[in-house]
C-alpha atoms as a PDB file:
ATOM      1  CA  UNK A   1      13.750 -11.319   1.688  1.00  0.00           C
ATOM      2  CA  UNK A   2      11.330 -12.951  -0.767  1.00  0.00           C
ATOM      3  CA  UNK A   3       7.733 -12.602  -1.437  1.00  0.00           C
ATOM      4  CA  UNK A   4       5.402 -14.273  -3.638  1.00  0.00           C
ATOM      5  CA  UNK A   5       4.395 -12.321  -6.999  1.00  0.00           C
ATOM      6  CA  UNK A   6       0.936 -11.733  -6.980  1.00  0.00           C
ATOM      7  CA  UNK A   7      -0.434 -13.789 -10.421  1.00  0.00           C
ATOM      8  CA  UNK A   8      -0.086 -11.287 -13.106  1.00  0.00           C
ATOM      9  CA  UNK A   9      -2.340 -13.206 -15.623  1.00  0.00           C
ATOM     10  CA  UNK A  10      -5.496 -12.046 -13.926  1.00  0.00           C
ATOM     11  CA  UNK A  11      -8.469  -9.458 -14.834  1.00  0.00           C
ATOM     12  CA  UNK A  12      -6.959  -6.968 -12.105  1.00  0.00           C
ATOM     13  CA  UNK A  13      -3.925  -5.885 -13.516  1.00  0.00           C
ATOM     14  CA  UNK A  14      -3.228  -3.267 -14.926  1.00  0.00           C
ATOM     15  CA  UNK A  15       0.524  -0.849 -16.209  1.00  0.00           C
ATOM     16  CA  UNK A  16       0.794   2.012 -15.475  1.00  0.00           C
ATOM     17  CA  UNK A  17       3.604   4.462 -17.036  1.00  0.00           C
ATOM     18  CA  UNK A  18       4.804   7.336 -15.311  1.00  0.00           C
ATOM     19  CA  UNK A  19       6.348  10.516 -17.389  1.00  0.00           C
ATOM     20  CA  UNK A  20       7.038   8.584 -20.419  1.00  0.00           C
ATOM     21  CA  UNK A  21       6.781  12.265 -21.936  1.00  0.00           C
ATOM     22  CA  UNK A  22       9.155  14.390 -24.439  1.00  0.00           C
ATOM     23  CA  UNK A  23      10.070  16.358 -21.234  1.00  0.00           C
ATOM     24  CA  UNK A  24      12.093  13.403 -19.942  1.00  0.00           C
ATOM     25  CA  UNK A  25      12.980  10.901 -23.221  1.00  0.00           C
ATOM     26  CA  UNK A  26      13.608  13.754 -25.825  1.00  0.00           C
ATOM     27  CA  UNK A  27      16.625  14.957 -25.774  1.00  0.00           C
ATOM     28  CA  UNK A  28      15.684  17.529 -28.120  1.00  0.00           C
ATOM     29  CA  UNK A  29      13.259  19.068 -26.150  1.00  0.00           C
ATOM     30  CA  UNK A  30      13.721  17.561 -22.697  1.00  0.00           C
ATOM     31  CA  UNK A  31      14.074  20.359 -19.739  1.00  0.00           C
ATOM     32  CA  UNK A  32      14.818  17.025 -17.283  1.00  0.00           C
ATOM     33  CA  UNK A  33      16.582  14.750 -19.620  1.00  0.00           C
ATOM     34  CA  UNK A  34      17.752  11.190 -19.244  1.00  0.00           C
ATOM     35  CA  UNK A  35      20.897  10.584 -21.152  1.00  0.00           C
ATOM     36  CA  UNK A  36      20.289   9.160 -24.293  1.00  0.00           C
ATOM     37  CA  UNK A  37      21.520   6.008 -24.395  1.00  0.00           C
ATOM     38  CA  UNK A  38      18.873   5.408 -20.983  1.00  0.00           C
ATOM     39  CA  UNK A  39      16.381   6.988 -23.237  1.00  0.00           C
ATOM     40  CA  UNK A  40      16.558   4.764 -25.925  1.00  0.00           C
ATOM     41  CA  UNK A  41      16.988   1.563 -23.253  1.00  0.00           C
ATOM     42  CA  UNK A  42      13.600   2.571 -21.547  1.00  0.00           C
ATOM     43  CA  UNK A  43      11.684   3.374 -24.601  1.00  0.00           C
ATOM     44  CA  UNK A  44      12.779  -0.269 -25.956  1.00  0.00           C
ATOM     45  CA  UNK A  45      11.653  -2.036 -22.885  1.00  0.00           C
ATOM     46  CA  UNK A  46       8.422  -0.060 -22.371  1.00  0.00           C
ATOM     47  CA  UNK A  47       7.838  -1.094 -25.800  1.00  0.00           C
ATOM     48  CA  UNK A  48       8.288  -4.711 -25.145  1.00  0.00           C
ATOM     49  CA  UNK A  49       6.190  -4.612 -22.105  1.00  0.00           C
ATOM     50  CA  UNK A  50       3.010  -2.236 -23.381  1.00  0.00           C
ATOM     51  CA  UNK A  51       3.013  -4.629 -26.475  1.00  0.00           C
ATOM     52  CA  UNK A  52       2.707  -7.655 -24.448  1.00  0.00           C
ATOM     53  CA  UNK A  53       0.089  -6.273 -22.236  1.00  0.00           C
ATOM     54  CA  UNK A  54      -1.955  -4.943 -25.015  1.00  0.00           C
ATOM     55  CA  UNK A  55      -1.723  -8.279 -26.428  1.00  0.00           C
ATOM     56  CA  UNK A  56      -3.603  -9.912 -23.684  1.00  0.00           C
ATOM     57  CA  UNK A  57      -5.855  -7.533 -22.987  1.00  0.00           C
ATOM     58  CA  UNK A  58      -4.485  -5.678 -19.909  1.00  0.00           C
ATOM     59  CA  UNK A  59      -5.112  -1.782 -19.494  1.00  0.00           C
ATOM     60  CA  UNK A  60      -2.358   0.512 -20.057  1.00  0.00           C
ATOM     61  CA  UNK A  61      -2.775   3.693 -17.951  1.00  0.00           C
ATOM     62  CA  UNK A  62      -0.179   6.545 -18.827  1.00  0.00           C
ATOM     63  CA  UNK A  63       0.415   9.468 -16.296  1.00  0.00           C
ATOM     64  CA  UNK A  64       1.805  12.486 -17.204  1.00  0.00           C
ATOM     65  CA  UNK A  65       2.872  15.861 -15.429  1.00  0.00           C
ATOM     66  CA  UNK A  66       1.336  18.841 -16.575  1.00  0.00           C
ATOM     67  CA  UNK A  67       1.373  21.934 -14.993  1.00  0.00           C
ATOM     68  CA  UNK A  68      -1.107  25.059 -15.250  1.00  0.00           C
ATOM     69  CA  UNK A  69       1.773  27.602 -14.587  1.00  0.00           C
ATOM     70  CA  UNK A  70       5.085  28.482 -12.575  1.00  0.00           C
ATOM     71  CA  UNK A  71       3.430  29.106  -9.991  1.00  0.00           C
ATOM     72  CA  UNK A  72       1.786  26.014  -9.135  1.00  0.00           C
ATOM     73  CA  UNK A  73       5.264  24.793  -9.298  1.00  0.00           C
ATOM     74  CA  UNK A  74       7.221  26.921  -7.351  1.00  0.00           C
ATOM     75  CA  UNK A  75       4.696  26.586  -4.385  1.00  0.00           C
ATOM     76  CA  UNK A  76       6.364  23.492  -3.521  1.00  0.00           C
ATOM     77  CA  UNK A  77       9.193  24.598  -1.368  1.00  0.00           C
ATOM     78  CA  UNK A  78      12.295  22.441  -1.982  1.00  0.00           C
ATOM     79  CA  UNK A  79      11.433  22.680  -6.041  1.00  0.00           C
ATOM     80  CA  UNK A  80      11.763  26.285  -5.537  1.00  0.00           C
ATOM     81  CA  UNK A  81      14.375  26.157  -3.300  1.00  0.00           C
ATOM     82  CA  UNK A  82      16.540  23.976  -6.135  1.00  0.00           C
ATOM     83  CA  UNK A  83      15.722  25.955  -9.391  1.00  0.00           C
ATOM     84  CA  UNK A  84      18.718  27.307 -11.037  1.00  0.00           C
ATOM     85  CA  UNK A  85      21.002  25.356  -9.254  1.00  0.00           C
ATOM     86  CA  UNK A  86      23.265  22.757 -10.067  1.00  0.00           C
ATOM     87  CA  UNK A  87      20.508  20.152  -9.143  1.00  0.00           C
ATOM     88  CA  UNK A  88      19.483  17.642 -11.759  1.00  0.00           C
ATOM     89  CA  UNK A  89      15.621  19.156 -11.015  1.00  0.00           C
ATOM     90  CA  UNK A  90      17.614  22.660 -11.863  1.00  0.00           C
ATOM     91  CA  UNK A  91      15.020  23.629 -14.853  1.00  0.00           C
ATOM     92  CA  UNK A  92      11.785  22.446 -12.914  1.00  0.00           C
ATOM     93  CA  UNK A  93      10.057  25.748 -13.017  1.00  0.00           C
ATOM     94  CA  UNK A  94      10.896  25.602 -16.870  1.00  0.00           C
ATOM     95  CA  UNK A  95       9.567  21.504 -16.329  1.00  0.00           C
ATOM     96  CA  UNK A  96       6.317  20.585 -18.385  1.00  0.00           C
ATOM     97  CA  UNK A  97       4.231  24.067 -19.151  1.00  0.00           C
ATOM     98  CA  UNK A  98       1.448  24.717 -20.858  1.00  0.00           C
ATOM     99  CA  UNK A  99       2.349  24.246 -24.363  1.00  0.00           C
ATOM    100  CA  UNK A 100       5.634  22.665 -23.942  1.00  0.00           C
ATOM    101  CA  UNK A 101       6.547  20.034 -26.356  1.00  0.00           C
ATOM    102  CA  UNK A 102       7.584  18.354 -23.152  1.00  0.00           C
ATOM    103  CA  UNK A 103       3.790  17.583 -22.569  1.00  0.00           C
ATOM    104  CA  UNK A 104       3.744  14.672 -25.526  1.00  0.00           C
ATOM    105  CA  UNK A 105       4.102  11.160 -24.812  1.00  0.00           C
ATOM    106  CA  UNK A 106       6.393   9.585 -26.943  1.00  0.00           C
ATOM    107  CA  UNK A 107       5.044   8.297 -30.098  1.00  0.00           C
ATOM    108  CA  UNK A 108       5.843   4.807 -29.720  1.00  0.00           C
ATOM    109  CA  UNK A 109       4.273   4.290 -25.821  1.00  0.00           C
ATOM    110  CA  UNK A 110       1.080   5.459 -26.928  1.00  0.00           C
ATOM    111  CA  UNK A 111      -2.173   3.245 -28.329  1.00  0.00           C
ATOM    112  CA  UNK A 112      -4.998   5.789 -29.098  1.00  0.00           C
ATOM    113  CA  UNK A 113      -7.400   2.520 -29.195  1.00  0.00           C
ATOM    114  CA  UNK A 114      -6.575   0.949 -25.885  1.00  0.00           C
ATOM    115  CA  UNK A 115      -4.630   3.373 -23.500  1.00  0.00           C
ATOM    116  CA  UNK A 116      -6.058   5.448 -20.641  1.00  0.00           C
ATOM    117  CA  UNK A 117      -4.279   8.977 -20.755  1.00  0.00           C
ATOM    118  CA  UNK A 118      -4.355  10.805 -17.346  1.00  0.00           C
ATOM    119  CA  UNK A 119      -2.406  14.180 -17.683  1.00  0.00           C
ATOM    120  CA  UNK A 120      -3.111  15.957 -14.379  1.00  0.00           C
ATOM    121  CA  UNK A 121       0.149  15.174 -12.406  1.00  0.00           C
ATOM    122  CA  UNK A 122       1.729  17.790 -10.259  1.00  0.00           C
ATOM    123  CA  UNK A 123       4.000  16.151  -7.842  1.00  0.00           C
ATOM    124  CA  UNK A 124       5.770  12.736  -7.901  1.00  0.00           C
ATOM    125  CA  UNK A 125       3.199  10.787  -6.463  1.00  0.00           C
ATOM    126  CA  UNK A 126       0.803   9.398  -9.805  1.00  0.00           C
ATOM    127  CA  UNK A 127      -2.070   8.929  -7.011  1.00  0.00           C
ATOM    128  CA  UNK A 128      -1.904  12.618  -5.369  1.00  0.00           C
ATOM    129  CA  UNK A 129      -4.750  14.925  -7.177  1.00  0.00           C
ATOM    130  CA  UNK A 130      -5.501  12.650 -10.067  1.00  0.00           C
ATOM    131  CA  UNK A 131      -7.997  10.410 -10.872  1.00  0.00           C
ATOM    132  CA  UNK A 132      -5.579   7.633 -11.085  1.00  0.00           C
ATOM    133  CA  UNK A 133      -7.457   5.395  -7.984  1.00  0.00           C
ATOM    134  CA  UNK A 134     -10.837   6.010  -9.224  1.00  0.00           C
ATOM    135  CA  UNK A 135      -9.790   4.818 -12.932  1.00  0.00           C
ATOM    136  CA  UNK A 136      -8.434   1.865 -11.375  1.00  0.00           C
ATOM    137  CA  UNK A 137     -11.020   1.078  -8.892  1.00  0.00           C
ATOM    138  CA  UNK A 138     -13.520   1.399 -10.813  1.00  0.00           C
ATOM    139  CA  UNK A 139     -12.190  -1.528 -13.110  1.00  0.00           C
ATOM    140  CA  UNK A 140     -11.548  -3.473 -10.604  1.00  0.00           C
ATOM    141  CA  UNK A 141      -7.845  -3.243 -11.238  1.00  0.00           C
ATOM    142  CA  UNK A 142      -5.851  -3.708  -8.029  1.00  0.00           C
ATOM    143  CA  UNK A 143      -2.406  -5.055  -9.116  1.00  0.00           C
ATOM    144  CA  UNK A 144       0.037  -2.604 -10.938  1.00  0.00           C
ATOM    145  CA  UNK A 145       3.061  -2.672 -13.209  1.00  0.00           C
ATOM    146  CA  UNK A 146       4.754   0.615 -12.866  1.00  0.00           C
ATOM    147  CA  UNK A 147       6.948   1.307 -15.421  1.00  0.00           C
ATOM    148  CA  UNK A 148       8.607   5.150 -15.991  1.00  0.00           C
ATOM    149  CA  UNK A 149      10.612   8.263 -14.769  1.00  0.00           C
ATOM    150  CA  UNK A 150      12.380   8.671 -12.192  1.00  0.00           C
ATOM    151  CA  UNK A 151      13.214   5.405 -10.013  1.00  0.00           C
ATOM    152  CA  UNK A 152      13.942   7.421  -7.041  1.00  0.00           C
ATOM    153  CA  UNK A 153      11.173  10.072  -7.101  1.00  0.00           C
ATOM    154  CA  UNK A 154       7.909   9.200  -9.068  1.00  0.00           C
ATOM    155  CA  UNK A 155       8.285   5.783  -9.055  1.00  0.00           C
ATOM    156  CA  UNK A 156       9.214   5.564  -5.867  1.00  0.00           C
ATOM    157  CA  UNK A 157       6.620   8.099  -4.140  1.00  0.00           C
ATOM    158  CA  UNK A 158       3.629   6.124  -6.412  1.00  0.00           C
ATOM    159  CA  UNK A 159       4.675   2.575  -5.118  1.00  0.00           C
ATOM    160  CA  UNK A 160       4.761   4.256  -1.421  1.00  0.00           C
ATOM    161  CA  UNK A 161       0.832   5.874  -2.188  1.00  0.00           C
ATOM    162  CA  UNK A 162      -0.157   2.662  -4.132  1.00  0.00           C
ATOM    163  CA  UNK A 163       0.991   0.447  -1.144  1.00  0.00           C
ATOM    164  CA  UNK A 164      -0.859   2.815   1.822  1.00  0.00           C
ATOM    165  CA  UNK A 165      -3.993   2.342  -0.795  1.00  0.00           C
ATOM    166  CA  UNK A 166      -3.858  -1.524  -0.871  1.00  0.00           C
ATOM    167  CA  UNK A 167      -2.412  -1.818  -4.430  1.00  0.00           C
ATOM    168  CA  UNK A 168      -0.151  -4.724  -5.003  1.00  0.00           C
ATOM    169  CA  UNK A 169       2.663  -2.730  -6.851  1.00  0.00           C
ATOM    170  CA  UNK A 170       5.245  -4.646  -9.120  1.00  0.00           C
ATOM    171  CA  UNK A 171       8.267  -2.323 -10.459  1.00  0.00           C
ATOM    172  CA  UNK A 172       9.727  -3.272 -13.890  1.00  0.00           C
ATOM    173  CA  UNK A 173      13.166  -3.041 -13.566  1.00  0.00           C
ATOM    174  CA  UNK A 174      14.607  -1.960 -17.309  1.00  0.00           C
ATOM    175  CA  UNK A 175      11.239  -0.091 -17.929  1.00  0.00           C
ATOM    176  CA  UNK A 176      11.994   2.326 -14.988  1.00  0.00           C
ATOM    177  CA  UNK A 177      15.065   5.153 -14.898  1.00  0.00           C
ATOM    178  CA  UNK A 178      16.449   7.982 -13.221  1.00  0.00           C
ATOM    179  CA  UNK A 179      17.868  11.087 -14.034  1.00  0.00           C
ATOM    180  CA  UNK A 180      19.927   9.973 -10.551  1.00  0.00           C
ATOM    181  CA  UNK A 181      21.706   7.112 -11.528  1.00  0.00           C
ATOM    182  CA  UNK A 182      23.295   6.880  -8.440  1.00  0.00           C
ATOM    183  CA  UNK A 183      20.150   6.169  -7.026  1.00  0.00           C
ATOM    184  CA  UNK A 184      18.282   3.869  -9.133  1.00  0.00           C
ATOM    185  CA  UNK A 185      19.196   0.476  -7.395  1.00  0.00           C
ATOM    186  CA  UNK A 186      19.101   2.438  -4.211  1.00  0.00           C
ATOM    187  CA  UNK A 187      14.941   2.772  -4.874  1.00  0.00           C
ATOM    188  CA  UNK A 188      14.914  -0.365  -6.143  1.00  0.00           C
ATOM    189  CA  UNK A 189      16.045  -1.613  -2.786  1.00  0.00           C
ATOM    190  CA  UNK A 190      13.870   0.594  -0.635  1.00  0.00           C
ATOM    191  CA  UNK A 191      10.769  -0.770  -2.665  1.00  0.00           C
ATOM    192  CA  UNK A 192      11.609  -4.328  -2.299  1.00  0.00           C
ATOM    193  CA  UNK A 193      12.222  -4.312   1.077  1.00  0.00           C
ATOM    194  CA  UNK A 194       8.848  -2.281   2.328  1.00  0.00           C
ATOM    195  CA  UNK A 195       6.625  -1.293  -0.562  1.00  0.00           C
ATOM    196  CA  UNK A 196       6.161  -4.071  -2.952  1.00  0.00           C
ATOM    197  CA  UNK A 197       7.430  -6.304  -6.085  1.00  0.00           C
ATOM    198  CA  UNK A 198      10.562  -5.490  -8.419  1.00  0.00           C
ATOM    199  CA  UNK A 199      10.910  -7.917 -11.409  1.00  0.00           C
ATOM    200  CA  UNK A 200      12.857  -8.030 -14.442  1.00  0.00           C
ATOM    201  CA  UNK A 201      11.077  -7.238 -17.726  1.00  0.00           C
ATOM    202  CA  UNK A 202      11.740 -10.743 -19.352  1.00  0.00           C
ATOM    203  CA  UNK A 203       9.482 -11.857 -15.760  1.00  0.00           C
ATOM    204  CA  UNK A 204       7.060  -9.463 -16.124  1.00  0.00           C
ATOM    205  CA  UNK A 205       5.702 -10.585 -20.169  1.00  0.00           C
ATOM    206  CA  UNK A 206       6.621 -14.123 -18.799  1.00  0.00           C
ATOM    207  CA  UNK A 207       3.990 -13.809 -16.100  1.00  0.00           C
ATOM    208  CA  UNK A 208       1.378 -11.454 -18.074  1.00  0.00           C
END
Protein backbone atom coordinates (compact mmCIF):
# COMPACT_ATOMS: atom_id res chain seq x y z
CA UNK A 1 0.00 0.00 0.00
CA UNK A 2 0.92 3.61 -0.80
CA UNK A 3 -0.39 6.88 0.25
CA UNK A 4 0.36 10.31 -0.64
CA UNK A 5 2.62 12.38 1.96
CA UNK A 6 0.78 15.14 3.11
CA UNK A 7 3.11 18.46 1.88
CA UNK A 8 5.47 18.94 4.67
CA UNK A 9 6.54 22.51 3.58
CA UNK A 10 3.40 24.05 4.97
CA UNK A 11 2.51 26.41 8.14
CA UNK A 12 0.85 23.23 9.88
CA UNK A 13 3.58 21.14 10.64
CA UNK A 14 5.02 20.67 13.29
CA UNK A 15 7.95 17.62 15.21
CA UNK A 16 7.32 16.38 17.83
CA UNK A 17 10.00 14.25 19.99
CA UNK A 18 9.01 11.74 22.31
CA UNK A 19 11.44 10.76 25.47
CA UNK A 20 14.47 12.12 23.95
CA UNK A 21 15.46 12.26 27.81
CA UNK A 22 18.73 11.04 29.87
CA UNK A 23 16.38 8.24 31.13
CA UNK A 24 16.46 6.56 27.71
CA UNK A 25 19.84 8.01 25.63
CA UNK A 26 22.25 8.13 28.71
CA UNK A 27 23.72 5.31 29.36
CA UNK A 28 25.11 6.68 32.39
CA UNK A 29 22.10 7.39 33.99
CA UNK A 30 19.46 5.63 31.91
CA UNK A 31 16.99 3.24 34.11
CA UNK A 32 15.43 2.14 30.36
CA UNK A 33 18.45 2.34 28.21
CA UNK A 34 18.90 1.97 24.49
CA UNK A 35 22.18 0.42 23.67
CA UNK A 36 24.62 2.80 22.87
CA UNK A 37 25.49 2.53 19.61
CA UNK A 38 21.23 3.19 18.94
CA UNK A 39 21.80 6.05 21.25
CA UNK A 40 24.29 7.73 19.48
CA UNK A 41 22.38 6.76 15.87
CA UNK A 42 19.12 8.53 17.16
CA UNK A 43 20.70 11.47 18.74
CA UNK A 44 22.59 12.05 15.22
CA UNK A 45 19.47 11.87 13.22
CA UNK A 46 17.26 13.88 15.60
CA UNK A 47 19.94 16.30 15.23
CA UNK A 48 19.78 16.41 11.53
CA UNK A 49 16.09 16.64 11.51
CA UNK A 50 15.42 19.40 14.56
CA UNK A 51 18.18 21.48 12.71
CA UNK A 52 16.43 21.41 9.50
CA UNK A 53 13.12 22.19 10.94
CA UNK A 54 14.37 24.99 13.02
CA UNK A 55 15.86 26.24 9.95
CA UNK A 56 12.61 26.83 8.25
CA UNK A 57 10.74 27.83 10.84
CA UNK A 58 8.74 24.74 11.93
CA UNK A 59 7.88 24.18 15.77
CA UNK A 60 9.67 21.64 17.62
CA UNK A 61 7.51 20.23 20.46
CA UNK A 62 9.47 17.84 22.93
CA UNK A 63 7.48 15.43 25.28
CA UNK A 64 8.83 14.04 28.13
CA UNK A 65 7.71 11.50 30.96
CA UNK A 66 7.76 12.69 34.29
CA UNK A 67 6.28 11.18 37.05
CA UNK A 68 5.07 12.68 40.55
CA UNK A 69 5.88 9.37 42.44
CA UNK A 70 5.83 5.39 42.42
CA UNK A 71 2.74 5.36 42.91
CA UNK A 72 1.30 7.01 40.04
CA UNK A 73 3.30 4.45 38.29
CA UNK A 74 2.55 1.36 39.73
CA UNK A 75 -1.28 2.08 39.37
CA UNK A 76 -1.01 0.95 35.94
CA UNK A 77 -1.43 -2.74 36.20
CA UNK A 78 0.80 -4.55 33.67
CA UNK A 79 3.81 -1.87 34.69
CA UNK A 80 3.38 -3.21 38.06
CA UNK A 81 2.83 -6.48 37.15
CA UNK A 82 6.48 -6.39 35.10
CA UNK A 83 8.74 -4.54 37.67
CA UNK A 84 11.64 -6.54 38.74
CA UNK A 85 11.39 -8.90 36.17
CA UNK A 86 13.38 -9.81 33.39
CA UNK A 87 11.28 -7.37 31.17
CA UNK A 88 13.10 -4.65 29.31
CA UNK A 89 10.39 -2.12 31.32
CA UNK A 90 11.99 -4.16 34.53
CA UNK A 91 13.15 -0.72 36.38
CA UNK A 92 9.87 1.30 35.47
CA UNK A 93 8.91 2.06 38.99
CA UNK A 94 12.65 3.30 39.31
CA UNK A 95 11.69 5.07 35.46
CA UNK A 96 11.80 9.02 35.43
CA UNK A 97 11.21 10.37 39.29
CA UNK A 98 11.20 13.40 40.66
CA UNK A 99 14.68 14.49 40.60
CA UNK A 100 16.10 11.88 38.44
CA UNK A 101 18.75 12.91 36.10
CA UNK A 102 16.63 10.82 33.79
CA UNK A 103 14.21 13.89 33.59
CA UNK A 104 16.84 16.05 31.22
CA UNK A 105 16.58 16.19 27.63
CA UNK A 106 19.66 15.68 26.05
CA UNK A 107 21.72 18.66 25.51
CA UNK A 108 21.98 18.59 21.92
CA UNK A 109 17.86 18.09 21.08
CA UNK A 110 17.09 21.05 22.92
CA UNK A 111 16.71 24.97 21.54
CA UNK A 112 15.78 27.15 24.61
CA UNK A 113 14.77 29.95 21.85
CA UNK A 114 12.45 27.97 19.67
CA UNK A 115 11.30 24.61 21.32
CA UNK A 116 8.03 23.92 23.14
CA UNK A 117 8.88 21.69 26.29
CA UNK A 118 5.84 19.65 27.55
CA UNK A 119 6.98 17.43 30.56
CA UNK A 120 3.71 15.98 31.90
CA UNK A 121 3.75 12.44 30.28
CA UNK A 122 2.62 9.46 32.22
CA UNK A 123 1.80 6.73 29.87
CA UNK A 124 2.93 6.04 26.25
CA UNK A 125 0.46 7.92 24.57
CA UNK A 126 2.14 11.90 24.14
CA UNK A 127 -1.71 13.03 23.73
CA UNK A 128 -3.20 11.24 27.04
CA UNK A 129 -3.24 14.01 30.05
CA UNK A 130 -1.05 16.59 28.41
CA UNK A 131 -1.55 19.58 26.78
CA UNK A 132 0.01 18.29 23.70
CA UNK A 133 -3.51 18.82 21.35
CA UNK A 134 -4.23 22.13 22.72
CA UNK A 135 -0.46 23.37 21.96
CA UNK A 136 -0.95 22.12 18.61
CA UNK A 137 -4.37 23.23 17.90
CA UNK A 138 -4.04 26.21 18.93
CA UNK A 139 -1.26 26.89 16.21
CA UNK A 140 -2.97 25.55 13.82
CA UNK A 141 -0.52 22.71 13.52
CA UNK A 142 -2.21 19.55 12.23
CA UNK A 143 0.57 17.50 10.51
CA UNK A 144 3.27 15.80 12.76
CA UNK A 145 6.78 14.41 12.54
CA UNK A 146 7.21 12.08 15.40
CA UNK A 147 10.50 11.35 16.10
CA UNK A 148 11.67 9.38 19.65
CA UNK A 149 11.52 6.39 22.15
CA UNK A 150 10.21 3.54 21.85
CA UNK A 151 8.93 2.49 18.19
CA UNK A 152 6.68 -0.04 19.57
CA UNK A 153 5.17 1.71 22.62
CA UNK A 154 5.20 5.62 22.63
CA UNK A 155 5.54 6.07 19.24
CA UNK A 156 3.31 3.76 18.37
CA UNK A 157 0.38 4.50 21.01
CA UNK A 158 0.86 8.58 19.95
CA UNK A 159 0.46 7.86 16.11
CA UNK A 160 -2.73 5.58 17.16
CA UNK A 161 -4.19 8.89 19.52
CA UNK A 162 -2.89 11.41 16.86
CA UNK A 163 -4.74 9.46 14.05
CA UNK A 164 -8.34 9.00 16.20
CA UNK A 165 -7.71 13.04 16.68
CA UNK A 166 -7.39 13.83 12.90
CA UNK A 167 -3.59 14.45 12.93
CA UNK A 168 -1.79 13.49 9.81
CA UNK A 169 1.15 11.60 11.56
CA UNK A 170 4.51 10.99 9.61
CA UNK A 171 7.11 8.60 11.57
CA UNK A 172 10.84 9.29 10.94
CA UNK A 173 12.34 6.20 10.53
CA UNK A 174 16.23 6.60 11.92
CA UNK A 175 14.93 9.32 14.41
CA UNK A 176 12.70 6.68 16.17
CA UNK A 177 14.08 3.42 18.39
CA UNK A 178 13.23 0.80 20.65
CA UNK A 179 14.51 -0.69 23.56
CA UNK A 180 12.66 -3.89 21.59
CA UNK A 181 14.55 -4.26 18.65
CA UNK A 182 12.74 -7.07 17.68
CA UNK A 183 9.94 -4.98 17.30
CA UNK A 184 10.88 -1.85 15.70
CA UNK A 185 10.03 -2.71 11.98
CA UNK A 186 7.17 -4.65 13.40
CA UNK A 187 5.56 -0.91 14.54
CA UNK A 188 6.78 0.45 11.68
CA UNK A 189 4.56 -1.89 9.76
CA UNK A 190 1.49 -1.63 11.94
CA UNK A 191 1.68 2.29 11.45
CA UNK A 192 1.97 2.20 7.79
CA UNK A 193 -0.60 0.01 7.17
CA UNK A 194 -3.51 1.76 9.52
CA UNK A 195 -2.24 4.84 11.31
CA UNK A 196 -0.31 7.04 9.06
CA UNK A 197 3.13 8.03 7.16
CA UNK A 198 6.71 6.38 7.79
CA UNK A 199 9.56 8.12 5.83
CA UNK A 200 13.16 8.01 5.86
CA UNK A 201 15.01 10.96 7.45
CA UNK A 202 16.90 12.00 4.18
CA UNK A 203 12.72 12.36 2.91
CA UNK A 204 11.66 14.03 5.71
CA UNK A 205 14.46 17.43 5.48
CA UNK A 206 13.94 16.77 1.66
CA UNK A 207 10.25 17.57 1.99
CA UNK A 208 10.48 20.21 5.03
Amino acid sequence: MSASLPDLSGDDVAVVTIDLHRGHLDPDVATMPLPAEVCERVLAANVELLTAARERGIPVVHVVTAYHGVEEIASNPWWSAVADTDATRRNVLRHQLPGSPGLQLMPQILDEDHDLVVTTKKRYDCFHATDLDHILRSRGLRTLLLTGVNTNSCVLATTVSGNAKDYAVVVVDGAVDTMDPQLHEAALAVIRQAFGWVVTLKEAVAAL
